[in-house]
Each structure stands twice: as structure tokens, then as C-alpha cells.
PDB file of N, CA and C in Angstrom:
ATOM      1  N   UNK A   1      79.360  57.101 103.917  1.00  0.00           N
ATOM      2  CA  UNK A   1      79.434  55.821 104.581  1.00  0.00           C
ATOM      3  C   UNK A   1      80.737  55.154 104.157  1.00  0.00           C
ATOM      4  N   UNK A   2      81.706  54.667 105.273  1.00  0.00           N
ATOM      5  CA  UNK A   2      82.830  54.341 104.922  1.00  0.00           C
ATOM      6  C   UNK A   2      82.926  52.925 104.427  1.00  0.00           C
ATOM      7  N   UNK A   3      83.589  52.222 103.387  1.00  0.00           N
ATOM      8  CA  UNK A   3      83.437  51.108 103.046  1.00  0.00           C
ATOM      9  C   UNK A   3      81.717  50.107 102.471  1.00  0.00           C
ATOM     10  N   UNK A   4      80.996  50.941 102.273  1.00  0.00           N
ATOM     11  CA  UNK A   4      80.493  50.931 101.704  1.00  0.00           C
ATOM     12  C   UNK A   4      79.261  51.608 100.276  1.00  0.00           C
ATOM     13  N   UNK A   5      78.395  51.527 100.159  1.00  0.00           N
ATOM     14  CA  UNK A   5      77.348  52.672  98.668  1.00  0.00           C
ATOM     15  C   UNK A   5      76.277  52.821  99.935  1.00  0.00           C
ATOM     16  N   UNK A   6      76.202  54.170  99.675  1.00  0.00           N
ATOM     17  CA  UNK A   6      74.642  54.575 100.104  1.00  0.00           C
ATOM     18  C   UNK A   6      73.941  53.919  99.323  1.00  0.00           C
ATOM     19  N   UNK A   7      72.614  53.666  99.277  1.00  0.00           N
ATOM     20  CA  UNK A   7      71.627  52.681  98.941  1.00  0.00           C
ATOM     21  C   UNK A   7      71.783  51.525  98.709  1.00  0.00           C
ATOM     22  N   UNK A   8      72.758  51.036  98.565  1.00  0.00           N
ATOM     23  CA  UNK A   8      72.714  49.608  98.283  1.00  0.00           C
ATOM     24  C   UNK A   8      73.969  48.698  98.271  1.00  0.00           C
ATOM     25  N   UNK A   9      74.109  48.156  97.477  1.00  0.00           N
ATOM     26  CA  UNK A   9      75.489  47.302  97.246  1.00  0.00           C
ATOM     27  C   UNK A   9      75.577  47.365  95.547  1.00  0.00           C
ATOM     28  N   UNK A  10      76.745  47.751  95.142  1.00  0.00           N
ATOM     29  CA  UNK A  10      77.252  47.958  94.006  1.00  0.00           C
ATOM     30  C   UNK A  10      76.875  46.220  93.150  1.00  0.00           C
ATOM     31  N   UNK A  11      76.144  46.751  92.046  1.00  0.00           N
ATOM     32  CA  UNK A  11      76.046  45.287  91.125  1.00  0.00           C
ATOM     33  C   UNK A  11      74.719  44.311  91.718  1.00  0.00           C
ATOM     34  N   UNK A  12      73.881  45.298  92.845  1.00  0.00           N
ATOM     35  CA  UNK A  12      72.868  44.239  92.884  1.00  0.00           C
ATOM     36  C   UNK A  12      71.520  44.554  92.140  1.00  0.00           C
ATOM     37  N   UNK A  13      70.733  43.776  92.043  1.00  0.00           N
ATOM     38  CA  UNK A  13      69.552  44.181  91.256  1.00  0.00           C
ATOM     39  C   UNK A  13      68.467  44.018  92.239  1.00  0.00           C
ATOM     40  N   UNK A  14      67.618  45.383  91.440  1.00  0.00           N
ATOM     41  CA  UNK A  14      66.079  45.920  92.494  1.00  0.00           C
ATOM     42  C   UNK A  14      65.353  44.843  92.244  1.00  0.00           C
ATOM     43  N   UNK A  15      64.415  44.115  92.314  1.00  0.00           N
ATOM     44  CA  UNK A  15      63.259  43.145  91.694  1.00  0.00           C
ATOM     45  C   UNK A  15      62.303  44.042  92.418  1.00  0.00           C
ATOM     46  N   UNK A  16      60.850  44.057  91.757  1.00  0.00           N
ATOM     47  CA  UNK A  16      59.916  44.114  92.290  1.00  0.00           C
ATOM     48  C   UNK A  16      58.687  43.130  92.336  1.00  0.00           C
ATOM     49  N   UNK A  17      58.243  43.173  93.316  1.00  0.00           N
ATOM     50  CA  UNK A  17      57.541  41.859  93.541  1.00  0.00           C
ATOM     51  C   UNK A  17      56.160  41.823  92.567  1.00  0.00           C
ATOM     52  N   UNK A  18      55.625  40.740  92.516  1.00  0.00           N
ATOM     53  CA  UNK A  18      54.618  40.911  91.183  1.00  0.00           C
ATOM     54  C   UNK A  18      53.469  41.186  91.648  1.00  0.00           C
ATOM     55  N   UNK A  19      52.358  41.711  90.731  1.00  0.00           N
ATOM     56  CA  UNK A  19      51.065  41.454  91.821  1.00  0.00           C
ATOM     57  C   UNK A  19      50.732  40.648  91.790  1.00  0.00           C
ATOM     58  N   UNK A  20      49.559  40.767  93.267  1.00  0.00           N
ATOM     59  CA  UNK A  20      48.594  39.246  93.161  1.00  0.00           C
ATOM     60  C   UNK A  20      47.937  38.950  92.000  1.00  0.00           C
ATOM     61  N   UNK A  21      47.794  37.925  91.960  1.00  0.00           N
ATOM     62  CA  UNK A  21      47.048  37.329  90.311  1.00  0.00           C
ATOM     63  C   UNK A  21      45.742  37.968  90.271  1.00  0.00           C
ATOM     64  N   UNK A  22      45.032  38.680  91.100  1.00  0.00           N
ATOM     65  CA  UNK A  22      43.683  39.284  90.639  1.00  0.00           C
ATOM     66  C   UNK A  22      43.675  40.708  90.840  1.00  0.00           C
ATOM     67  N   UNK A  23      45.167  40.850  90.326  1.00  0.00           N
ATOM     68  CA  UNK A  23      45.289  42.697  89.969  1.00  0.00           C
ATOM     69  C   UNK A  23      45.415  43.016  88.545  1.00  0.00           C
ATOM     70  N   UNK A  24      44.767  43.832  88.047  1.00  0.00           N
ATOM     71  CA  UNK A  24      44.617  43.954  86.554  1.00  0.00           C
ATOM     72  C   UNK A  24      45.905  45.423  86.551  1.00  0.00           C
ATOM     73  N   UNK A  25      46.890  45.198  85.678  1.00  0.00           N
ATOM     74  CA  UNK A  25      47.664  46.538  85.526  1.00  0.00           C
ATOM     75  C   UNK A  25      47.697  47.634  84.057  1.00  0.00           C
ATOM     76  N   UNK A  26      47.091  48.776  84.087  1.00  0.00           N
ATOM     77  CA  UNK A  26      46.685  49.534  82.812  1.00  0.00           C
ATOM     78  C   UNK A  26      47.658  50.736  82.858  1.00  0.00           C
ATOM     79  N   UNK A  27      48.140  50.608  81.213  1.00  0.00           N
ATOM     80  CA  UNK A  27      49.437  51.606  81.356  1.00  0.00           C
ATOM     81  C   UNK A  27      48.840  52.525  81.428  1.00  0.00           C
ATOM     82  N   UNK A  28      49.662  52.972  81.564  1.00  0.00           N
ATOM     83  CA  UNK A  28      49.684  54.861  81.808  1.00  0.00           C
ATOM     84  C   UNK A  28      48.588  55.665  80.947  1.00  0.00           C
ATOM     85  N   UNK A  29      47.820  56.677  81.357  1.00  0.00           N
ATOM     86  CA  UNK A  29      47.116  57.042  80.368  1.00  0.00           C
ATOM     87  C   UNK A  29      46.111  56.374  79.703  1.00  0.00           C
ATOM     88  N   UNK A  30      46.214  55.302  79.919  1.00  0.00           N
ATOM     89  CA  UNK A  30      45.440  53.901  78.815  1.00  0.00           C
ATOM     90  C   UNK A  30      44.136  54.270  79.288  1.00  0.00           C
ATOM     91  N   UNK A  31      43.171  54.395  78.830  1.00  0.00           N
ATOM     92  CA  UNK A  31      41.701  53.908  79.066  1.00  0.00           C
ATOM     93  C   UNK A  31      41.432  52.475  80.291  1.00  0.00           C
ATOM     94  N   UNK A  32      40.334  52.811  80.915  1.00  0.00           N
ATOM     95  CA  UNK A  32      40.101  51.472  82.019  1.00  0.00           C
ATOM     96  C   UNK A  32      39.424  50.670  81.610  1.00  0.00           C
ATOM     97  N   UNK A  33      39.572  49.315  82.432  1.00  0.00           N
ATOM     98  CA  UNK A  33      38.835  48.044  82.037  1.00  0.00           C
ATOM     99  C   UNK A  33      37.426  48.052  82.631  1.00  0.00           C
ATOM    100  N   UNK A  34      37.480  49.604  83.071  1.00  0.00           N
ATOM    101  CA  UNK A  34      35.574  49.281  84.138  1.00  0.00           C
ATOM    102  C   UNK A  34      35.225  50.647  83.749  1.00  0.00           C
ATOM    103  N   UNK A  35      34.115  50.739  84.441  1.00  0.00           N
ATOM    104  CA  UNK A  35      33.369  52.377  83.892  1.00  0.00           C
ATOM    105  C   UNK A  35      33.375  53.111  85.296  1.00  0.00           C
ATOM    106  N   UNK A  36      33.381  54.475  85.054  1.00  0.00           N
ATOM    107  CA  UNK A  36      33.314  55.066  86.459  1.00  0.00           C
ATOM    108  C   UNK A  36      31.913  55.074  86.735  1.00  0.00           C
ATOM    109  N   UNK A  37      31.643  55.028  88.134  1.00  0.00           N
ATOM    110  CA  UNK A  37      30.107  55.743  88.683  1.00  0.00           C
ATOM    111  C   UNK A  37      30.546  57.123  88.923  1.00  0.00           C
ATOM    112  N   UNK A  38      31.773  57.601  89.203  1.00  0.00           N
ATOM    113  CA  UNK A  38      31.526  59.089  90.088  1.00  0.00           C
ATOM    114  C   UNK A  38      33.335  59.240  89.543  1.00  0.00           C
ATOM    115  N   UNK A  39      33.092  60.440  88.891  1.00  0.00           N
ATOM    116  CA  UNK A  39      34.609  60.987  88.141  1.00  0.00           C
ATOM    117  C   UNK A  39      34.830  62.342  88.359  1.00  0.00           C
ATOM    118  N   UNK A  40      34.712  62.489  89.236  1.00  0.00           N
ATOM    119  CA  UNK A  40      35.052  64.273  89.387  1.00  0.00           C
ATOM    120  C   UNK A  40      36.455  64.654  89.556  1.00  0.00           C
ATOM    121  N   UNK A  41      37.116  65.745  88.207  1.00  0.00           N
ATOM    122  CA  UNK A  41      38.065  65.918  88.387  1.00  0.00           C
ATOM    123  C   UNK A  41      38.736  66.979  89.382  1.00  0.00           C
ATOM    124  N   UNK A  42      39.792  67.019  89.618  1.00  0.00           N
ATOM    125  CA  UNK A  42      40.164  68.536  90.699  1.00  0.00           C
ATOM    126  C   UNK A  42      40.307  69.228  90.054  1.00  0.00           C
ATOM    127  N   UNK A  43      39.836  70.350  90.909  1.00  0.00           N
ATOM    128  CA  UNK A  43      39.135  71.751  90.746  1.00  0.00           C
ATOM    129  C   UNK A  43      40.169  72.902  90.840  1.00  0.00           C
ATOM    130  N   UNK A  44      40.522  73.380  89.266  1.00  0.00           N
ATOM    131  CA  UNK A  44      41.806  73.987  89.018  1.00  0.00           C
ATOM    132  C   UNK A  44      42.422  75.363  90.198  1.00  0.00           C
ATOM    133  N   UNK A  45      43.601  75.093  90.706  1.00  0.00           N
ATOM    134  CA  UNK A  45      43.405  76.048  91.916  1.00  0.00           C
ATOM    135  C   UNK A  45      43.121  77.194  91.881  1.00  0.00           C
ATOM    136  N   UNK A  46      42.684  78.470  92.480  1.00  0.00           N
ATOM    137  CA  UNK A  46      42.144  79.771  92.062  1.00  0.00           C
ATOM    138  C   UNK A  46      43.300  80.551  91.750  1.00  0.00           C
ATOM    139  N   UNK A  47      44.930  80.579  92.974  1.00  0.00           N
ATOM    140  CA  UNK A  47      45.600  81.116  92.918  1.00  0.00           C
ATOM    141  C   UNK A  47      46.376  80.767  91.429  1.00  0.00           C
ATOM    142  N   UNK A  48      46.637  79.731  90.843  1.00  0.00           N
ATOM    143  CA  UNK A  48      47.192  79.035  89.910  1.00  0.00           C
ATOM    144  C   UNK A  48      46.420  79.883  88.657  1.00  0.00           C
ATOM    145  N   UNK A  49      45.068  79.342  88.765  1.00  0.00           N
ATOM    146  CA  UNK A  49      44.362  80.783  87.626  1.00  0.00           C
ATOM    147  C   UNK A  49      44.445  81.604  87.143  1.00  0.00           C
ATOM    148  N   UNK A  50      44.469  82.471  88.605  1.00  0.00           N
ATOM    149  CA  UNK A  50      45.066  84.051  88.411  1.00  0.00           C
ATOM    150  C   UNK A  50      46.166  84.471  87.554  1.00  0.00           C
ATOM    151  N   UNK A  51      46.939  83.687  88.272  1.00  0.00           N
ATOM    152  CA  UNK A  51      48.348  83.929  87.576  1.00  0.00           C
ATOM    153  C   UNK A  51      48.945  83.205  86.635  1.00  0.00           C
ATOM    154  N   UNK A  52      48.163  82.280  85.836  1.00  0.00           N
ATOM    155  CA  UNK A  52      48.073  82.318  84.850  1.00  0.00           C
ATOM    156  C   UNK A  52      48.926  80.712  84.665  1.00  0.00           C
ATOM    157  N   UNK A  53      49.114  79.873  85.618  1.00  0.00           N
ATOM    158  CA  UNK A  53      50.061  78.904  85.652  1.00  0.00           C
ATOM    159  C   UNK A  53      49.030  78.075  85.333  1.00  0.00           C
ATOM    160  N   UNK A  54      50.000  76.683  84.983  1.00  0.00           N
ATOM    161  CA  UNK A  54      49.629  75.516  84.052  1.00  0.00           C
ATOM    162  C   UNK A  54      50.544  74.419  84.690  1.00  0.00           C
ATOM    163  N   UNK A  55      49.912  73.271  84.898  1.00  0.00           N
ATOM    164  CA  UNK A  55      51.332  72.157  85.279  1.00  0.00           C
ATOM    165  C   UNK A  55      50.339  70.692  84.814  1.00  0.00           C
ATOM    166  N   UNK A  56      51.206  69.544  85.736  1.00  0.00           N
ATOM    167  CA  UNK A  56      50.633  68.407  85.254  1.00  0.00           C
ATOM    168  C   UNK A  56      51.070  67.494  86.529  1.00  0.00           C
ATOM    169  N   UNK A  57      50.190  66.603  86.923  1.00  0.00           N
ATOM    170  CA  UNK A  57      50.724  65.935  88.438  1.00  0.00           C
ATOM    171  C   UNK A  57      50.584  64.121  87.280  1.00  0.00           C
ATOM    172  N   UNK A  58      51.550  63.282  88.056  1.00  0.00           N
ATOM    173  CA  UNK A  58      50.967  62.213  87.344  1.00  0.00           C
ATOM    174  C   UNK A  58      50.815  61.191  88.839  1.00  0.00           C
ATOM    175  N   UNK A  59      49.808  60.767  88.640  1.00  0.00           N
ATOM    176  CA  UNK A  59      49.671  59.871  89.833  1.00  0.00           C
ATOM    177  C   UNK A  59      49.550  58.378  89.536  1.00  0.00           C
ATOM    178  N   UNK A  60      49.437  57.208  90.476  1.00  0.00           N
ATOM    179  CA  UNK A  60      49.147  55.885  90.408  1.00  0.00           C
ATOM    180  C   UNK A  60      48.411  55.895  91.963  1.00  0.00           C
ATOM    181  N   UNK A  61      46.950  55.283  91.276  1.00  0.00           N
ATOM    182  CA  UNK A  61      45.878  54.797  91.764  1.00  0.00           C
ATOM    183  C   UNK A  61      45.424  53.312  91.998  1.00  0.00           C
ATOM    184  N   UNK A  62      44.849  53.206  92.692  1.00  0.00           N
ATOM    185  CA  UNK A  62      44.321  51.388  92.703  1.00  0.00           C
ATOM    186  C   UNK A  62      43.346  51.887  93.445  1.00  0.00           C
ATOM    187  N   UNK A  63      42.472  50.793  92.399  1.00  0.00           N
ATOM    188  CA  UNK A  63      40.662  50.445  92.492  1.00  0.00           C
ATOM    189  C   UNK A  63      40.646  49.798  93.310  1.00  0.00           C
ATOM    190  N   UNK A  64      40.215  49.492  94.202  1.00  0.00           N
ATOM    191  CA  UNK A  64      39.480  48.146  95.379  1.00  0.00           C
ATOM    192  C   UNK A  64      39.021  47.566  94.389  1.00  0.00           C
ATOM    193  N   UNK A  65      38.577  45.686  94.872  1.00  0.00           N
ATOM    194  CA  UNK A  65      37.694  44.960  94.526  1.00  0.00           C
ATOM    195  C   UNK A  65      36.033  45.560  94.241  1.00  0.00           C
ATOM    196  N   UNK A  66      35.946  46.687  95.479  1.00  0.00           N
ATOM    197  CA  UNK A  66      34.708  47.228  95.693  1.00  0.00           C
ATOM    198  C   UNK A  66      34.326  48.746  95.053  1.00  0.00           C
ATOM    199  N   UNK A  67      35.599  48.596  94.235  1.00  0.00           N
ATOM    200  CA  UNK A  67      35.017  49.816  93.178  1.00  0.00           C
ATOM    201  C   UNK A  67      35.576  51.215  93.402  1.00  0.00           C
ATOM    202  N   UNK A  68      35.920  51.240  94.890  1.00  0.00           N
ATOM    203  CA  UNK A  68      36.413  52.574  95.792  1.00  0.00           C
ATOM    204  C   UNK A  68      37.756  52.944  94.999  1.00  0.00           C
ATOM    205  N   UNK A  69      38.655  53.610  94.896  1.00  0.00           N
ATOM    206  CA  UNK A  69      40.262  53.719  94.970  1.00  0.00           C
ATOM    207  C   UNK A  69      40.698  54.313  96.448  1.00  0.00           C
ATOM    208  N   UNK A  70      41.545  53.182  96.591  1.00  0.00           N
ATOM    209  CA  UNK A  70      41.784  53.016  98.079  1.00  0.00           C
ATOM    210  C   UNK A  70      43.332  53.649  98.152  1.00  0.00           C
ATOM    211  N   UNK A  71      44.398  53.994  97.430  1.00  0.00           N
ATOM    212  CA  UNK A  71      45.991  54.597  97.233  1.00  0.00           C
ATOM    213  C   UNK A  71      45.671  55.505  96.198  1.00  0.00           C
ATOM    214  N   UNK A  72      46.602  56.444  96.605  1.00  0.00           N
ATOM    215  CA  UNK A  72      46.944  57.718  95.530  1.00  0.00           C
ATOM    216  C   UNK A  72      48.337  57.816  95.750  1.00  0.00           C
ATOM    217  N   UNK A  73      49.335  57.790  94.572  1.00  0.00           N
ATOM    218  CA  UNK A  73      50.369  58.029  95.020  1.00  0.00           C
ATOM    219  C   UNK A  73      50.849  58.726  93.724  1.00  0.00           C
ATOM    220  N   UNK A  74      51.625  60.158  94.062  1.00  0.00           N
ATOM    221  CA  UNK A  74      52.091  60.875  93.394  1.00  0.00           C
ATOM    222  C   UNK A  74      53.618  60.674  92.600  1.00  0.00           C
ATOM    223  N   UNK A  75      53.676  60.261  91.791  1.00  0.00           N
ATOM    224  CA  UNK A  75      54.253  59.405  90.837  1.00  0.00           C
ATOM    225  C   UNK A  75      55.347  60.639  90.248  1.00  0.00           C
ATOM    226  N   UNK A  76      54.805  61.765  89.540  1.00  0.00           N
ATOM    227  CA  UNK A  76      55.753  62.923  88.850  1.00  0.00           C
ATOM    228  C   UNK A  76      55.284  64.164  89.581  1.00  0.00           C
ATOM    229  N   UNK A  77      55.792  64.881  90.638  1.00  0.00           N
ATOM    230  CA  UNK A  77      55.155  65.943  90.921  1.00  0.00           C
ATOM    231  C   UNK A  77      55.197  67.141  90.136  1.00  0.00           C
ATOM    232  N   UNK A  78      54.177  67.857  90.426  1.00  0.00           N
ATOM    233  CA  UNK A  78      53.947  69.266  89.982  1.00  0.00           C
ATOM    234  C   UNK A  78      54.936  70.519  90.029  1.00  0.00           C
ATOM    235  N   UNK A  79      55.472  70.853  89.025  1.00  0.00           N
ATOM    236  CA  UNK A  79      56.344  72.122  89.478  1.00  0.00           C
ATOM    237  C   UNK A  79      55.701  72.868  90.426  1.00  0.00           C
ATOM    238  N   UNK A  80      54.745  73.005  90.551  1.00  0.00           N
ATOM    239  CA  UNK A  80      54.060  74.230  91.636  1.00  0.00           C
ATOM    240  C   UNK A  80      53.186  73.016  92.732  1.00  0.00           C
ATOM    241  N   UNK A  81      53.797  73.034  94.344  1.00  0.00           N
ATOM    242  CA  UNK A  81      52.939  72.259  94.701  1.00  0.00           C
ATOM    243  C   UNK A  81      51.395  72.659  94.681  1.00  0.00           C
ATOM    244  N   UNK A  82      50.958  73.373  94.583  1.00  0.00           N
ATOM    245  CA  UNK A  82      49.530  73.436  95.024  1.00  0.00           C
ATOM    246  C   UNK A  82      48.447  72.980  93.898  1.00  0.00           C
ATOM    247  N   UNK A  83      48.968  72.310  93.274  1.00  0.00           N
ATOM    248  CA  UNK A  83      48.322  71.492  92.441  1.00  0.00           C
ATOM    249  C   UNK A  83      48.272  70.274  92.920  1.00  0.00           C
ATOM    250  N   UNK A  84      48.709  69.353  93.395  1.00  0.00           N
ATOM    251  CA  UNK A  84      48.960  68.603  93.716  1.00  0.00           C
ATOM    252  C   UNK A  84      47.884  67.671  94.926  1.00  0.00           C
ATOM    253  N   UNK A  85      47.601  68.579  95.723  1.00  0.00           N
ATOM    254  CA  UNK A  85      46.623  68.158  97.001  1.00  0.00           C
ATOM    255  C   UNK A  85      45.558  68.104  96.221  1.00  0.00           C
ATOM    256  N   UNK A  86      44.950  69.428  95.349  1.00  0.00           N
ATOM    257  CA  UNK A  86      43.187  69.030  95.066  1.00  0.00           C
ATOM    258  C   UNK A  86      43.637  67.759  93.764  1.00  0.00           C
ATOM    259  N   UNK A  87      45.092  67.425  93.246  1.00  0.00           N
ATOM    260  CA  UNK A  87      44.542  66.221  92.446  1.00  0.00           C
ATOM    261  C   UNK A  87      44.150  64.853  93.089  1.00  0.00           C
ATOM    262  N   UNK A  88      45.160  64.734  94.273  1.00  0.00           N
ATOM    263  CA  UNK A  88      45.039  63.251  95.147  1.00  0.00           C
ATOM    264  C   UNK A  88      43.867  63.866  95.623  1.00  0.00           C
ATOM    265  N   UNK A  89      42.970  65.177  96.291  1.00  0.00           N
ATOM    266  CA  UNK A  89      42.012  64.787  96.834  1.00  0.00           C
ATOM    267  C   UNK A  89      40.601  64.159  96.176  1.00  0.00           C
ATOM    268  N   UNK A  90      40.651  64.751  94.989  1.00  0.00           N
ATOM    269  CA  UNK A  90      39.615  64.298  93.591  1.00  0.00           C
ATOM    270  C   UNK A  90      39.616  63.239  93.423  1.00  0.00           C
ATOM    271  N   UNK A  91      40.687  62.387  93.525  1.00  0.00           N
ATOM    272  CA  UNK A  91      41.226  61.321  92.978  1.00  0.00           C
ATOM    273  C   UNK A  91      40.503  60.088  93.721  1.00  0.00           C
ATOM    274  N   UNK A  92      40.880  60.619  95.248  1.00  0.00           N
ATOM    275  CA  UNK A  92      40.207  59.738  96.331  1.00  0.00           C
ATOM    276  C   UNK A  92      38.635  59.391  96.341  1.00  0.00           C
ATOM    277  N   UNK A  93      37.892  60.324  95.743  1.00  0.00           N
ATOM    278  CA  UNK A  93      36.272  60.418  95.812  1.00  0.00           C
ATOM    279  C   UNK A  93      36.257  59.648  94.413  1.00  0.00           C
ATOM    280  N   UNK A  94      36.758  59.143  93.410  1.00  0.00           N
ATOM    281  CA  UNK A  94      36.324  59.069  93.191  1.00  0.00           C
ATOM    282  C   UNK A  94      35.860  57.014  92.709  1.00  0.00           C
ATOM    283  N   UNK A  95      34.528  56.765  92.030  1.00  0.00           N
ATOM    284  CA  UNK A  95      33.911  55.199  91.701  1.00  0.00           C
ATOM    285  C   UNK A  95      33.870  54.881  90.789  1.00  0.00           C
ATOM    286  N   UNK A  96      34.237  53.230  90.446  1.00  0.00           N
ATOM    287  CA  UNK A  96      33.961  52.849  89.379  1.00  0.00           C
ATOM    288  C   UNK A  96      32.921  51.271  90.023  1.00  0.00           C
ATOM    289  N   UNK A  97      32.660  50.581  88.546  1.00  0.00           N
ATOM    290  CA  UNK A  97      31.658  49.769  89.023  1.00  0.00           C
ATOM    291  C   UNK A  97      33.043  48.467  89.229  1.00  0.00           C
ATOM    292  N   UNK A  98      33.343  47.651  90.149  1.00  0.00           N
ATOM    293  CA  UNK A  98      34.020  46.662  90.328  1.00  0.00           C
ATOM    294  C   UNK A  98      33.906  45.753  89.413  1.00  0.00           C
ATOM    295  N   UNK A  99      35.492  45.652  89.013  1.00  0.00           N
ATOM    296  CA  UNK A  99      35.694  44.938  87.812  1.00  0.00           C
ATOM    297  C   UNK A  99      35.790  43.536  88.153  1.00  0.00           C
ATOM    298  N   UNK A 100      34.817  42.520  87.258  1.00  0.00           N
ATOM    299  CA  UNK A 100      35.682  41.190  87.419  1.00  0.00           C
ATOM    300  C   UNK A 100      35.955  40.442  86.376  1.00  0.00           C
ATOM    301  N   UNK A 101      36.563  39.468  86.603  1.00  0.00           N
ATOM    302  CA  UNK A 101      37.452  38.388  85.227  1.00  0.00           C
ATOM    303  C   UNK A 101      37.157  37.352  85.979  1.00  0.00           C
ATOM    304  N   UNK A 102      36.101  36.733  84.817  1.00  0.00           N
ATOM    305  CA  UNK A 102      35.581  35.052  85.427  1.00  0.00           C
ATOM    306  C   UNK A 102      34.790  34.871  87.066  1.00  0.00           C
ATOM    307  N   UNK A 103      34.140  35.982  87.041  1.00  0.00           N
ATOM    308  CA  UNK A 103      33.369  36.199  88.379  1.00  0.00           C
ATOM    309  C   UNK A 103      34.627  37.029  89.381  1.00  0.00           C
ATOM    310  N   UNK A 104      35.235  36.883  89.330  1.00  0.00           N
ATOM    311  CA  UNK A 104      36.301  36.956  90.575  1.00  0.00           C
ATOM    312  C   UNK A 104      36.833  38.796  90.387  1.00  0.00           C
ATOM    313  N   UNK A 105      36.502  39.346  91.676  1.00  0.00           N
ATOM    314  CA  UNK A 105      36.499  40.814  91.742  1.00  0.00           C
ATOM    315  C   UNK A 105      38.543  40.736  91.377  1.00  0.00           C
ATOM    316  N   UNK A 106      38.812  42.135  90.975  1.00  0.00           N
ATOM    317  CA  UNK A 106      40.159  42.446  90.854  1.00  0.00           C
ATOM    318  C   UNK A 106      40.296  43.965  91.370  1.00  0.00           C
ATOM    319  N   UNK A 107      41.494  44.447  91.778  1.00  0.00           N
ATOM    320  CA  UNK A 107      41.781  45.498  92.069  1.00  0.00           C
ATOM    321  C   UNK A 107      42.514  45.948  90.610  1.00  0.00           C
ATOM    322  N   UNK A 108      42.452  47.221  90.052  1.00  0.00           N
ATOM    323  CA  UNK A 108      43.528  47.853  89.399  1.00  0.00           C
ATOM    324  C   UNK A 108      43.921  49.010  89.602  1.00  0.00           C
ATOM    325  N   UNK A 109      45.188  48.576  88.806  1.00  0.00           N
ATOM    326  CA  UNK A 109      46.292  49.696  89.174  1.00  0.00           C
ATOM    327  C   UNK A 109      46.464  50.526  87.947  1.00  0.00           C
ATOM    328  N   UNK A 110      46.425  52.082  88.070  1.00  0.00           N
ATOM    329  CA  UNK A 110      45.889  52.901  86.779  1.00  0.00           C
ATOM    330  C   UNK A 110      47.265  53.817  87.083  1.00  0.00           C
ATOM    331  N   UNK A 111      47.930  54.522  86.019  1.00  0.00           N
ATOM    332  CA  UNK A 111      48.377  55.630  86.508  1.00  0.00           C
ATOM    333  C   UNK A 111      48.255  56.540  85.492  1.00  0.00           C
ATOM    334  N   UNK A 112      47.833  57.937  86.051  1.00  0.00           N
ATOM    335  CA  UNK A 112      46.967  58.772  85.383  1.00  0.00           C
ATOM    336  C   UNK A 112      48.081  60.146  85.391  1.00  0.00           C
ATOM    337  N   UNK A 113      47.747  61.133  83.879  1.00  0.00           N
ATOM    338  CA  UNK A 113      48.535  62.609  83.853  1.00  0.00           C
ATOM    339  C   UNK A 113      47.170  63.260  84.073  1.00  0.00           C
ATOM    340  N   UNK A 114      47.163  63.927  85.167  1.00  0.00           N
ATOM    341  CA  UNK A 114      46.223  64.895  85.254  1.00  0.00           C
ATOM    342  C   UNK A 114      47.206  66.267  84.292  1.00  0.00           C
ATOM    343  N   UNK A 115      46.892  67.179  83.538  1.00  0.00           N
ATOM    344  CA  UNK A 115      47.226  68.245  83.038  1.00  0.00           C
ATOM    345  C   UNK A 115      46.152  69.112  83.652  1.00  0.00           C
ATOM    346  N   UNK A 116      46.598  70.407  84.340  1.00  0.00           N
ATOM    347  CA  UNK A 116      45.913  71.350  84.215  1.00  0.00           C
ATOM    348  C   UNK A 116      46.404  72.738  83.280  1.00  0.00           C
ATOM    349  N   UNK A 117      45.370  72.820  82.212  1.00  0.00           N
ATOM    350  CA  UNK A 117      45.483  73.767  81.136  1.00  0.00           C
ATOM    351  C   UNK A 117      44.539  74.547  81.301  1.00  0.00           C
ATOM    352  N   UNK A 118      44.755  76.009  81.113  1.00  0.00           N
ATOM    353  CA  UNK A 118      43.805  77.018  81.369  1.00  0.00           C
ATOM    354  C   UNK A 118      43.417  77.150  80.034  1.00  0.00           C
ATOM    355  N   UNK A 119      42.086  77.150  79.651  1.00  0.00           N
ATOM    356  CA  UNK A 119      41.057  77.329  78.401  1.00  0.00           C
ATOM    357  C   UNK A 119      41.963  79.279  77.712  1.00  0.00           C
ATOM    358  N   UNK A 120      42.139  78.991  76.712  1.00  0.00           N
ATOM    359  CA  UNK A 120      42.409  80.062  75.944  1.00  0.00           C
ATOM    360  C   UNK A 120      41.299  80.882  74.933  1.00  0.00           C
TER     361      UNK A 120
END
């Protein structure tokens, strides 16, 4: 691009916008502020098995008010994609009981390392 930067303008700054005040945010890895009803993890791939591979997907999730997780978004991908689909699809099924602070439901935002390690 002539006369100007691909992405942006030299010297400006990204901001990101904050959340709404009834989003709870839990670092990485951290333990949650609610309990699950339904945690099923993905189901290590067969081909990946076989051959003996190992990886790690890291994702960021958000809880609904209603307990559901409604976004999956793949945050560090997997050297091997095919890890990757059964983690966002696991991810999607699964419940916790809706968290609130002072009566008032909140969504949170989790972001999780799934590792898949084959048992030795």
C-alpha cells in the first residue's frame, strides 16, 4: 500500500473495549466462579492415537447468564488441526449452574488449555 502501513497507522494505539459490568473475567487456566452441570471433555482423536501424537488447543469461552457457553474461540491453535474441531465441539455442550453477584446473573469469560496427552 503506497503511502501508507498495512494495518493501521504508525504510532496508534489498539484499545479494547471493556466488558459490560456483569461479565466476570477468569484468567487463563484459573479455576471457575460456578460449578459445571455437564463437563464432557473431547474425545481424543483416533487417528492422533494411533500415531502416537500429542498437542494442546487453547480456547476462550463465555458462559451465558443461563449457564449455556454460547462462543468458542480458538485462541492458540493446535499443531495438528484435527484436534481442534472435537475441542470447540465438547466445549459447546457443555453447563454450568448460572453465576450471580448480588442476585444479578453474569456471563463469564474463561480461557481454557485443553492438552491432549496420551496415558503412558
Amino acid at each position: 500500500m503506497k503511502g501508507g502501513e498495512i494495518g493501521g497507522i504508525v504510532g496508534s494505539v489498539v484499545t479494547t473495549p471493556a466488558p459490560p459490568p456483569d461479565t466476570i473475567i477468569v484468567k487463563r487456566d484459573a479455576p471457575l466462579p460456578t460449578a459445571p452441570m455437564s463437563m464432557v471433555f473431547p474425545k481424543y482423536p483416533e487417528e492422533a492415537r494411533l500415531r502416537g501424537w500429542e498437542d494442546a488447543v487453547v480456547v476462550r469461552y463465555i458462559i451465558g447468564k443461563d449457564g449455556r457457553v454460547r462462543d468458542v474461540i480458538v485462541l492458540d491453535k493446535p499443531e495438528r488441526d484435527l484436534f481442534e474441531k472435537p475441542t470447540v465441539k465438547a466445549i459447546r455442550t457443555w453447563r454450568f449452574r448460572p453465576l450471580k453477584k448480588d442476585g444479578v446473573a453474569q456471563e463469564v469469560v474463561h480461557e481454557l488449555t485443553i492438552i491432549f496427552k496420551l496415558e503412558a
